[in-house]
Protein backbone atom coordinates (compact mmCIF):
# COMPACT_ATOMS: atom_id res chain seq x y z
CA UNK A 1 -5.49 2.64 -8.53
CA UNK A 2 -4.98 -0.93 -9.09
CA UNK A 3 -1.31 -0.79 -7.93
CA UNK A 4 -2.70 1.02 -4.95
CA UNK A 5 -5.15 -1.82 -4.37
CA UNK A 6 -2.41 -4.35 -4.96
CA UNK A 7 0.33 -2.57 -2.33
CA UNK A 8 -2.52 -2.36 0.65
CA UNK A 9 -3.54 -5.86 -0.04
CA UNK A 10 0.24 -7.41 0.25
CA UNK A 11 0.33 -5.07 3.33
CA UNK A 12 -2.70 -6.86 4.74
CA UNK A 13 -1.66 -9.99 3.86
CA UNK A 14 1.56 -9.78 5.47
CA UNK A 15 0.23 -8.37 8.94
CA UNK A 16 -3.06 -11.52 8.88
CA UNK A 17 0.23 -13.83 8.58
CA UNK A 18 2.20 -12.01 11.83
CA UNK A 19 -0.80 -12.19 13.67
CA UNK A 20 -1.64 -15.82 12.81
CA UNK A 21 1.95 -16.88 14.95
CA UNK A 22 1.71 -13.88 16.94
CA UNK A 23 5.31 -13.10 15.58
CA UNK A 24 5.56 -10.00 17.80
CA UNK A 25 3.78 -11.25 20.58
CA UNK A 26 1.84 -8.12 20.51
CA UNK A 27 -1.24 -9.82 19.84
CA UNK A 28 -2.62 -9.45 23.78
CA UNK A 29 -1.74 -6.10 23.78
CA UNK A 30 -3.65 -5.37 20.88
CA UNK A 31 -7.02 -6.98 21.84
CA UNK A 32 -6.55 -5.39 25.31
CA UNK A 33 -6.42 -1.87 23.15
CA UNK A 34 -9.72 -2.95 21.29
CA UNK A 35 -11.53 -3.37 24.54
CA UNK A 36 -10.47 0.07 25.60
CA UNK A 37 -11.77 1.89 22.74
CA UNK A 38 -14.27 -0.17 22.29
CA UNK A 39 -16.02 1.29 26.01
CA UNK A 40 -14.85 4.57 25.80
CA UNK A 41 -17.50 6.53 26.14
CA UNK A 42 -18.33 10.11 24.21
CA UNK A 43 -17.80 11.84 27.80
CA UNK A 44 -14.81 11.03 28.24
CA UNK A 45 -13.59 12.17 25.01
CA UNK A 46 -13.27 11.18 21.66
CA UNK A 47 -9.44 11.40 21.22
CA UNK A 48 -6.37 8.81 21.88
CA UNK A 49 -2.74 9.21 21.69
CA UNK A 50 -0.97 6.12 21.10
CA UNK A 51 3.03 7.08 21.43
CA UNK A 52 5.89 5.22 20.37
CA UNK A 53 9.39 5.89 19.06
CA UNK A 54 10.30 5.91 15.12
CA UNK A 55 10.34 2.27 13.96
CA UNK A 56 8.41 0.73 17.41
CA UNK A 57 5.69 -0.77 14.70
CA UNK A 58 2.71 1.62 15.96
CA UNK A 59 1.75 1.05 12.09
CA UNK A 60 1.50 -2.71 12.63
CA UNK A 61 -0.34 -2.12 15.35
CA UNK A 62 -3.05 0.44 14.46
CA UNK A 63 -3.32 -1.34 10.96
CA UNK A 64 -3.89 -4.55 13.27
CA UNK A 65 -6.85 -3.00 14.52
CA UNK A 66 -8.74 -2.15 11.46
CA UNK A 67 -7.80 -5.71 9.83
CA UNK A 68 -9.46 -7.22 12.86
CA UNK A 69 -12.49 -5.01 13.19
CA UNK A 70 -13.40 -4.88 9.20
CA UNK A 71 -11.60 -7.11 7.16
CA UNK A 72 -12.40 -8.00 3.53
CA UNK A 73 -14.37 -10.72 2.49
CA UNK A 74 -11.33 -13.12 1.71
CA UNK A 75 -9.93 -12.08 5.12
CA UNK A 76 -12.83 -13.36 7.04
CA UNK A 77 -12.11 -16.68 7.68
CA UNK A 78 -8.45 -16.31 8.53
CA UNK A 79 -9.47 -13.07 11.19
CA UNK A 80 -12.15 -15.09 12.46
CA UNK A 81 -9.64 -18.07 13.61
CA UNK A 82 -7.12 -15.38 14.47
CA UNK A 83 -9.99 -14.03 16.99
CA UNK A 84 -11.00 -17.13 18.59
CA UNK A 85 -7.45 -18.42 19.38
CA UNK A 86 -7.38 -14.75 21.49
CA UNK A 87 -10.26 -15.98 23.31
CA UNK A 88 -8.77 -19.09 23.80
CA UNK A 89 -5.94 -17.71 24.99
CA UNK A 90 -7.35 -15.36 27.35
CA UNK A 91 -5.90 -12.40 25.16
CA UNK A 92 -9.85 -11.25 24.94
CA UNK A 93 -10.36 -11.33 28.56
CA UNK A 94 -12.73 -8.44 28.36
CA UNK A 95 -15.01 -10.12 25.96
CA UNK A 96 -15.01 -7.10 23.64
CA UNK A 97 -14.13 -7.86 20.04
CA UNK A 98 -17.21 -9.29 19.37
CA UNK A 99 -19.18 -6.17 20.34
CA UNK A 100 -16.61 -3.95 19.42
CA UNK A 101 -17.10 -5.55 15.23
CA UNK A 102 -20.35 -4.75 15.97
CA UNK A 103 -20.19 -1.40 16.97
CA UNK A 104 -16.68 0.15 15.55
CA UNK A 105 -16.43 0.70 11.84
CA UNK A 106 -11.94 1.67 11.30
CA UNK A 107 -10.29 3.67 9.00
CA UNK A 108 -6.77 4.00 8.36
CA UNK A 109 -5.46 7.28 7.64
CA UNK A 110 -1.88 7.68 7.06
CA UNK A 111 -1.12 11.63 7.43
CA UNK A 112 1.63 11.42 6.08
CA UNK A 113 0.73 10.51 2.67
CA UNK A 114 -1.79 13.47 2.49
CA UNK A 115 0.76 16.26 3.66
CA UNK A 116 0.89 17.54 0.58
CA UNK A 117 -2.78 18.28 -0.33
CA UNK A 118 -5.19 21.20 -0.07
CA UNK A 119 -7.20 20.55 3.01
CA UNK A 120 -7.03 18.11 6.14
CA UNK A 121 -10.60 17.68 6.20
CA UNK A 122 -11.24 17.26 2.38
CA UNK A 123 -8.15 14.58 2.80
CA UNK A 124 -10.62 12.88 6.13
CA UNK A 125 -13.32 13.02 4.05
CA UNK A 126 -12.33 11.21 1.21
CA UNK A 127 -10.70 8.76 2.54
CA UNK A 128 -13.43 7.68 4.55
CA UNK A 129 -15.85 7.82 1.56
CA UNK A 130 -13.16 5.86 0.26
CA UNK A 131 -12.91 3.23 2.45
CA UNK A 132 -17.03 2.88 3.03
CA UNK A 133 -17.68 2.65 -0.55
CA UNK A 134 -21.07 3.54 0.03
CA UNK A 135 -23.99 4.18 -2.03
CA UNK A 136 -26.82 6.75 -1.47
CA UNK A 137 -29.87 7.74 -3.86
CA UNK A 138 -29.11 11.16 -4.62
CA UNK A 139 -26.18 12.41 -5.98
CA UNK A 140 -24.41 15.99 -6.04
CA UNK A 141 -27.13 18.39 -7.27
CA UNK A 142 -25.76 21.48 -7.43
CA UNK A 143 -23.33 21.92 -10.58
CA UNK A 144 -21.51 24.90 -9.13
CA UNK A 145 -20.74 22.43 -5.33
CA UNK A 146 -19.94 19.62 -8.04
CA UNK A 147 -17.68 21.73 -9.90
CA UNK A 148 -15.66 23.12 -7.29
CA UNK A 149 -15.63 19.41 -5.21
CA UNK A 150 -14.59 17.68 -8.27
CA UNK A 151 -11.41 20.59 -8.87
CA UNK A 152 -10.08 20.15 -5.05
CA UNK A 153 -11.09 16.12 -4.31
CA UNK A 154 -10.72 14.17 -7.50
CA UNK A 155 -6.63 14.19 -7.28
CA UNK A 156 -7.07 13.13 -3.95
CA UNK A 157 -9.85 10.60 -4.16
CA UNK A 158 -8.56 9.08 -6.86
CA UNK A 159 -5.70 7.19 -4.91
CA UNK A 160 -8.16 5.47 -2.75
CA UNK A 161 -11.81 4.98 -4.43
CA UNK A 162 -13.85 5.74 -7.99
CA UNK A 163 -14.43 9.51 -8.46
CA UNK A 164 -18.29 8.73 -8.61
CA UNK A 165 -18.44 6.48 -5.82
CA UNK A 166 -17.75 9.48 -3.59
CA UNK A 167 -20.00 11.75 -5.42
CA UNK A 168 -23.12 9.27 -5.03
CA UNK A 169 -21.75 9.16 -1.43
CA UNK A 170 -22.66 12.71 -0.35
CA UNK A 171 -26.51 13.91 -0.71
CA UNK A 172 -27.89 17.28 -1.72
CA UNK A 173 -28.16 17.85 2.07
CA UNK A 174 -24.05 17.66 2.49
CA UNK A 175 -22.87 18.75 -0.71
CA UNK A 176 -21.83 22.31 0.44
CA UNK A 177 -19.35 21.04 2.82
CA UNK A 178 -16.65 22.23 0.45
CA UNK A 179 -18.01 25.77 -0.39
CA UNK A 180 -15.37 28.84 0.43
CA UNK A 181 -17.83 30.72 2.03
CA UNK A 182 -20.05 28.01 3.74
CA UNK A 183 -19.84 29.56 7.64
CA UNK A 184 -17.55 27.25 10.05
CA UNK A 185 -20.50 26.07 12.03
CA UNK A 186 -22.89 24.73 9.07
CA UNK A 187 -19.83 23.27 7.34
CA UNK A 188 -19.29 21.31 11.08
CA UNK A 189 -23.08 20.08 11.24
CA UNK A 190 -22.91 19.42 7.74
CA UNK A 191 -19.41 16.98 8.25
CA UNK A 192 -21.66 15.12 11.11
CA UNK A 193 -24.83 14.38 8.94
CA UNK A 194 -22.24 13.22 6.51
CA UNK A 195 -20.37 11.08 9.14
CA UNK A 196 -24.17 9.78 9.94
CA UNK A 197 -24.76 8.54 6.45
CA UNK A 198 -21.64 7.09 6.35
CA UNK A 199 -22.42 5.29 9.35
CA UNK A 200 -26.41 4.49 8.61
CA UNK A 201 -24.73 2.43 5.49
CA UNK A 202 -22.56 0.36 7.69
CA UNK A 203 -24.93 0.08 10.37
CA UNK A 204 -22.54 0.35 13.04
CA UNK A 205 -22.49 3.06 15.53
CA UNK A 206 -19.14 5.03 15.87
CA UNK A 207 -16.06 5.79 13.16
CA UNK A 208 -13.09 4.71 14.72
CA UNK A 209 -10.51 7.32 12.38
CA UNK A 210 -6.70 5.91 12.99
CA UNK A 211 -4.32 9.00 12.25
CA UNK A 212 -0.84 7.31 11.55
CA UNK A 213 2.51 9.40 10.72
CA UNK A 214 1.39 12.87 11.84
CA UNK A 215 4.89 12.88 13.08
CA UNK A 216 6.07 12.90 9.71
CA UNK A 217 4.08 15.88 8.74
CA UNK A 218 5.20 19.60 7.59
CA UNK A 219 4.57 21.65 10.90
CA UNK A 220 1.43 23.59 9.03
CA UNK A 221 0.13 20.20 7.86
CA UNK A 222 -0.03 18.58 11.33
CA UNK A 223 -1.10 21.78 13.05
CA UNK A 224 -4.57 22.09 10.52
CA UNK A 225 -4.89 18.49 10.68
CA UNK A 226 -5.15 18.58 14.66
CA UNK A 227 -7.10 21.78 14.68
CA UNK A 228 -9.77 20.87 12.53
CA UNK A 229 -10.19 17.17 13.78
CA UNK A 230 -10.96 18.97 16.65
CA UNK A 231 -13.56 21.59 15.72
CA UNK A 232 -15.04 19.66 12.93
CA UNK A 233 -15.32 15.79 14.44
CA UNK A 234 -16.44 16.87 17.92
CA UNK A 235 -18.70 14.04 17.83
CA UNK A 236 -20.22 11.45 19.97
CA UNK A 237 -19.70 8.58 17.02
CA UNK A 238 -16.48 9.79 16.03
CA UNK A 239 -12.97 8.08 17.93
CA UNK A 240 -9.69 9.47 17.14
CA UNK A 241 -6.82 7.11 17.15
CA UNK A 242 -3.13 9.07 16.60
CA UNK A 243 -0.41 6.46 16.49
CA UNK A 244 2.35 9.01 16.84
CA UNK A 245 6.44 10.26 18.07
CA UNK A 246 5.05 12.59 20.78
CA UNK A 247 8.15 13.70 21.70
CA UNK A 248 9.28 14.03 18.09
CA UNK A 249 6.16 15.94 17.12
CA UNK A 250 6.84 18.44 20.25
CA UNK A 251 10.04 19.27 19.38
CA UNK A 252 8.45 19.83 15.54
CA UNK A 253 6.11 22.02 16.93
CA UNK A 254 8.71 23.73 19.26
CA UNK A 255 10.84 25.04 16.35
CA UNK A 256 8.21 25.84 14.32
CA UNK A 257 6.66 28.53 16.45
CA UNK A 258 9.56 29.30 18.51
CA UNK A 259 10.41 31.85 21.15
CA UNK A 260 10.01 29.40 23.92
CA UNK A 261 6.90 27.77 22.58
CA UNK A 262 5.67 24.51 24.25
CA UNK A 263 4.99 21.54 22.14
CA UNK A 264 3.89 19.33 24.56
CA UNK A 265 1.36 21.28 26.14
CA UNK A 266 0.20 22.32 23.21
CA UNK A 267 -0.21 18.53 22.53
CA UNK A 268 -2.32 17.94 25.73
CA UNK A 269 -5.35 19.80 23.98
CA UNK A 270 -5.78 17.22 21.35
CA UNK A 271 -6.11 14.30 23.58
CA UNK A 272 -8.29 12.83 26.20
CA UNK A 273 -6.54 9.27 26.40
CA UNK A 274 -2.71 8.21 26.20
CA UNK A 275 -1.25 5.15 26.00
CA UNK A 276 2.13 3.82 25.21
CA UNK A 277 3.62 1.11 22.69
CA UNK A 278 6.36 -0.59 24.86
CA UNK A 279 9.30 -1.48 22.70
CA UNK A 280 9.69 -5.33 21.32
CA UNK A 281 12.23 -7.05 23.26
CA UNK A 282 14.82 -8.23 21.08
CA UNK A 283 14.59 -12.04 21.89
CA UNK A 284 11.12 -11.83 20.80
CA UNK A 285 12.24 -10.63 17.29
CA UNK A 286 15.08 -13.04 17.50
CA UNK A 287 12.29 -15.66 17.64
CA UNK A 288 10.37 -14.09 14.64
CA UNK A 289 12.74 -13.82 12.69
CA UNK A 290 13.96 -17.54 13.63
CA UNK A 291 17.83 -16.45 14.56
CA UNK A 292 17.47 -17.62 18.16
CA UNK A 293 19.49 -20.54 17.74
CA UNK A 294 22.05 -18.80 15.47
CA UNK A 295 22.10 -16.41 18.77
CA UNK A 296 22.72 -19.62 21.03
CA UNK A 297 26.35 -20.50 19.55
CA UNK A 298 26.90 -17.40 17.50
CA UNK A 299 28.20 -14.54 20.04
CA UNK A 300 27.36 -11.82 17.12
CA UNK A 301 24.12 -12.38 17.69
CA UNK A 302 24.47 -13.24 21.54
CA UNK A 303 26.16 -10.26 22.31
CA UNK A 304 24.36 -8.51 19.55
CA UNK A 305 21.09 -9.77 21.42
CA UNK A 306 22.36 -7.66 24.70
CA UNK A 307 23.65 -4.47 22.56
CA UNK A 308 20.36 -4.22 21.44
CA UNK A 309 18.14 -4.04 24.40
CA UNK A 310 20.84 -2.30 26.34
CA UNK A 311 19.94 0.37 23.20
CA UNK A 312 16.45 -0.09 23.43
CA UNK A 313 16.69 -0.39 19.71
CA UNK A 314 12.92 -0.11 17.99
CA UNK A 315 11.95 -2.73 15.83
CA UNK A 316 13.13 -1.05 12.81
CA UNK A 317 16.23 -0.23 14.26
CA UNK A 318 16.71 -4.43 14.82
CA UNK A 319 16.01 -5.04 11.25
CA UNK A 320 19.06 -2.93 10.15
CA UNK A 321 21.09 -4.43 13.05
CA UNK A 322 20.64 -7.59 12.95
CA UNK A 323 20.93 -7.84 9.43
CA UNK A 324 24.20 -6.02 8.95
CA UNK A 325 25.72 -8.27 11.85
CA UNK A 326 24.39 -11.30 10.34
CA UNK A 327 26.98 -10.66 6.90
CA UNK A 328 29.69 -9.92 9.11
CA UNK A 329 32.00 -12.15 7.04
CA UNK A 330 34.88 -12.16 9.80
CA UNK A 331 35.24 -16.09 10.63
CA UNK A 332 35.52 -16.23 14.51
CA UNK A 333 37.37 -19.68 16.16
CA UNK A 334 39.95 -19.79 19.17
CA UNK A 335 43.14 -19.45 17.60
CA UNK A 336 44.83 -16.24 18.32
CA UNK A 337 43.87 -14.84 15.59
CA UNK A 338 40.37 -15.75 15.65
CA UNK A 339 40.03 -14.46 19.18
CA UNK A 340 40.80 -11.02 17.90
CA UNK A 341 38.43 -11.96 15.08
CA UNK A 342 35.51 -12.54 17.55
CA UNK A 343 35.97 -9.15 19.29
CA UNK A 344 36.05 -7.02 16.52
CA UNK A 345 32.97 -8.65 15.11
CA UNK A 346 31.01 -9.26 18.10
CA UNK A 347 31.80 -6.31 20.02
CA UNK A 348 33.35 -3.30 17.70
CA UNK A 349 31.25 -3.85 14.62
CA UNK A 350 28.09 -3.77 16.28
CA UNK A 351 28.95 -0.99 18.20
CA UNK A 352 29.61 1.11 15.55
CA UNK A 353 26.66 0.07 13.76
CA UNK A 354 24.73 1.37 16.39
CA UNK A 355 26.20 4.55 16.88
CA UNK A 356 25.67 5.54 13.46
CA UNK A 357 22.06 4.99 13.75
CA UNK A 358 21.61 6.67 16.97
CA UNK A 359 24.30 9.49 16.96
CA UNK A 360 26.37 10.31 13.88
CA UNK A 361 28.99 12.50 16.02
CA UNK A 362 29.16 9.87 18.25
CA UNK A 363 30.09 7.66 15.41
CA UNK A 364 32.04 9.97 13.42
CA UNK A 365 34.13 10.35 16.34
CA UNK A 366 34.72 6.41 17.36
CA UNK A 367 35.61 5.46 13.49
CA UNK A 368 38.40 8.07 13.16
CA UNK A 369 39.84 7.61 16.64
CA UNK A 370 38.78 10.41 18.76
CA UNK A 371 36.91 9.12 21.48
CA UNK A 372 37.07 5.73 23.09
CA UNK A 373 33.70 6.50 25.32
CA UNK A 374 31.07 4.58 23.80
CA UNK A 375 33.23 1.02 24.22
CA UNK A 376 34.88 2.18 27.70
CA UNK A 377 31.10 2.67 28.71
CA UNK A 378 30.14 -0.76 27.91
CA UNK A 379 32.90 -1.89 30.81
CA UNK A 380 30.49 -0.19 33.32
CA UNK A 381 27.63 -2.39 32.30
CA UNK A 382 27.28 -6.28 32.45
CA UNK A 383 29.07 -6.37 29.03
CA UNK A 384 32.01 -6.51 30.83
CA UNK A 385 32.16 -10.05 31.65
CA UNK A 386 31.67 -11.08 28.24
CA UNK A 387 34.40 -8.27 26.81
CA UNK A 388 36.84 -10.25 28.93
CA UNK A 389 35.88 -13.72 28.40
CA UNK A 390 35.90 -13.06 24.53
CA UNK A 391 39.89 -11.44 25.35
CA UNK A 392 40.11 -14.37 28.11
CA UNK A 393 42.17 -12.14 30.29
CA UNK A 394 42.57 -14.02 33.13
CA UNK A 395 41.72 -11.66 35.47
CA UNK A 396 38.44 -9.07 36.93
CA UNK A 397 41.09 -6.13 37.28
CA UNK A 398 38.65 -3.87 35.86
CA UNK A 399 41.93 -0.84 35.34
CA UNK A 400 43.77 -3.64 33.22
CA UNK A 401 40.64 -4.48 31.08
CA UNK A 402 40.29 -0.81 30.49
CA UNK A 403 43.74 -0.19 29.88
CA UNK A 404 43.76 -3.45 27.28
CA UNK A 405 40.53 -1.60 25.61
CA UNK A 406 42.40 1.43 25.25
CA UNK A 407 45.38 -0.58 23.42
CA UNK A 408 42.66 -1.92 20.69
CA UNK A 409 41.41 0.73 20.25
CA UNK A 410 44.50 3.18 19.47
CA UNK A 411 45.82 0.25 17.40
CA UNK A 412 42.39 0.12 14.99
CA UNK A 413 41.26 3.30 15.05
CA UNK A 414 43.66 5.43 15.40
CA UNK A 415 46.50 6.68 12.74
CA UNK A 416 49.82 5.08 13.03
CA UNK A 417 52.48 3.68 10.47
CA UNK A 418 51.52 0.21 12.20
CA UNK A 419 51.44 -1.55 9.13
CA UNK A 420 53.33 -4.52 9.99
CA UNK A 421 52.80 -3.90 13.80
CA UNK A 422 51.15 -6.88 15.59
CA UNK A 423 49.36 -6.37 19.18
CA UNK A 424 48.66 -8.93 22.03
CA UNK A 425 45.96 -8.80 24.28
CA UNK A 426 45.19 -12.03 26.78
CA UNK A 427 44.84 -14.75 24.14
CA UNK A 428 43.87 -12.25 21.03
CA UNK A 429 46.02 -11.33 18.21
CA UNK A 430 45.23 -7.91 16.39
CA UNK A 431 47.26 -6.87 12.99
CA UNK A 432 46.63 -5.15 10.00
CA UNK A 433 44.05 -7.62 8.72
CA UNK A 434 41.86 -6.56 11.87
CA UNK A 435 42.53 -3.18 11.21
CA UNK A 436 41.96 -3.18 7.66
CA UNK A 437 38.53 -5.45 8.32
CA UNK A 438 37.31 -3.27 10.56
CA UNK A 439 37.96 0.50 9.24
CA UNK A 440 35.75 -1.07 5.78
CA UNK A 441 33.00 -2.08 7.33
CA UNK A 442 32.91 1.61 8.78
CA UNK A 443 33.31 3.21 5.88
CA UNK A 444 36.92 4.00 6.05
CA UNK A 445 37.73 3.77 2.63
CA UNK A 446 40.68 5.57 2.71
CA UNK A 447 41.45 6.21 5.68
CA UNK A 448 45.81 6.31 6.07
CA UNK A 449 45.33 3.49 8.08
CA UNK A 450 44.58 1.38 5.75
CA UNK A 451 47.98 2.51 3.95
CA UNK A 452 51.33 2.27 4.51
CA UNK A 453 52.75 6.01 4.00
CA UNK A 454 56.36 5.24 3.46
């Protein structure tokens, strides 16, 4: 429990800090988010879809949120600043946090974590007794209800709150909620008078619930999860947040059920609102992550910078990039030798890194010198100009530049007895130090190019 504690609070920590220099520069969009929930009304229903790619930080985002609506006691000074430099700023132009902290009462729930547990709505449940830590009068009476809630929750509960918190947490009136053989309907007006108390201790007016990583989820899992939100939380102070891969959770659902079966319409029944995360644009994280100078006179990075968006890489996806192009240790200069130096770690290298997190065929066919596409493709784009300034050709004959990529390539990637074999092209210098260089950081190990075979 205490580790627990420990983990979320170096989580919060870390996400007061972003949004304190607006590292992201997401901060606008997520105040603009909080205005919309915040005057959605019950009519126009109670769920949201907020979609975004694997790794576009919709967990920053949602986890944002609940820092800014409820944060801890030690967190209220820094939140508070953090709110009026939005208003300042205009990023509040709504004037709705203030009524939304009033009103809005978040918890996170990360699906994911729970996949492996009994029941979706015993996993709701007590994580939002959890997170309330609220206290009423009466406690459990019934000893069989107390029995049987202790036997399914207490594994579960146990991650997030005290065992007897949550029992002093639901009254004699809602302590059947877990029975077998309670009928569907009483066990639904039973969850909303629960919901209420929750809610009467807080005194705000609606439970904002933020679903994370139901992408993530076993097919059964997610299915139950979204079918009994729905039944069970069909409720005027209830908001459903899903920070969610739509298209990955589709396709999920698609293979699961089968024989033609349509994810995303399927989908469309479980929400009322949908909204996008756009992807970070890669200066921005060049500027978070302070390598926006390094980008300025270092072409890994420059070129790096334009591989990236061109990739619409997700913010993940630029951590891993960045960092493995960053330890490139290929020394670049404008010697011959360094020429061929810069384009093999400013143009090959980060290529490949790519391709092996976005397609592993793709990859698996560039390393061992069966397809040239993915760097003849780049000559279509505005790359081109810098492929042949790095190569300083001499010339915009855009046949010669691809028959000069075709040349590198064959001589890196593909298996010859070129051991002591130089090649030339425009000022750059390739041999089997560029070869060798380049087939290890792909994972060549022993690849016959790297030997001699006489």
């Amino acid at each position: 429990m205490l580790k627990y504690i420990q983990e979320e609070n170096a989580i919060d920590s870390a996400i007061i800090r972003s949004l304190e220099k607006d590292a992201f520069r997401r901060n606008e969009l997520i105040f603009k988010f909080i205005s919309k929930i915040s005057l959605m009304e019950h009519n126009t229903g109670n769920s949201v879809f907020l979609d975004g790619p694997w790794g576009s930080g919709k967990t920053f985002f949602v986890r944002s949120i609940c820092l800014l609506l409820e944060p801890l006691p030690l967190q209220d000074e820094r939140i508070n600043q953090i709110i009026e430099k939005a208003k300042s700023t205009g990023y509040d132009e709504d004037q709705q946090i203030d009524e939304a902290k009033t009103k809005l009462y978040p918890v996170y729930f990360n699906a994911w974590s729970h996949d492996d547990e009994i029941d979706p709505l015993v996993s709701l449940l007590t994580t939002i007794a959890g997170s309330l830590s609220c206290k009423i009068e009466d406690g459990l009476k019934d000893e069989k209800a107390k029995s049987l809630l202790t036997a399914i929750v207490k594994p579960i509960v146990n991650k997030y709150a005290d065992f007897d918190t949550l029992l002093e947490c639901l009254d004699s009136s809602t302590n059947d909620i877990f029975q077998p053989s309670l009928d569907t309907r009483k066990r639904k007006e039973q969850v909303h008078k629960l919901i209420k108390s929750f809610l009467d201790d807080t005194g705000k007016e609606k439970l904002v619930l933020f679903i994370d990583e139901l992408d993530r989820c076993k097919p059964s899992y997610a299915i139950e999860l979204l079918e009994r939100i729905k039944y069970y939380f069909d409720s005027e102070n209830v908001l459903f947040v899903f920070s969610l891969n739509m298209a990955e959770l589709s396709n999920v659902l698609s293979s699961y059920f089968g024989n033609g079966f349509n994810g995303s319409s399927y989908l469309t029944k479980f929400y009322n609102h949908y909204y996008r995360l756009p992807n970070l644009p890669s200066e921005k994280y060049l500027e978070h992550h302070e390598l926006k100078s390094a980008a300025m006179v270092d072409s890994r990075f420059t070129f790096g910078l334009w591989l990236a968006d061109h990739y619409n890489l997700s913010i993940r996806e630029k951590n891993r990039f960045f960092n493995e192009i960053q330890y490139s240790d290929l020394a670049v200069g404008h010697s011959p030798s360094f020429k061929a130096n810069e384009f093999c770690s400013t143009v090959i290298y980060p290529l490949t890194i790519i391709l092996r997190m976005r397609d592993l065929n793709a990859y698996e066919e560039f390393i061992t010198g069966f397809s040239v596409s993915p760097l003849l493709d780049l000559l279509t784009t505005t790359a081109k100009e810098t492929i042949s300034k790095i190569l300083e050709l001499g010339n915009d004959d855009s046949a010669e530049l691809e028959k000069s990529i075709n040349k590198i390539y064959d001589f890196l990637f593909c298996e010859h007895d070129w051991t002591d074999r130089t090649l030339i092209i425009g000022d750059a210098e390739f041999d089997s130090f560029h070869r060798n260089w380049i087939q290890t950081k792909t994972g060549c190990l022993f690849s016959s190019v790297l030997f001699n075979t006489n």
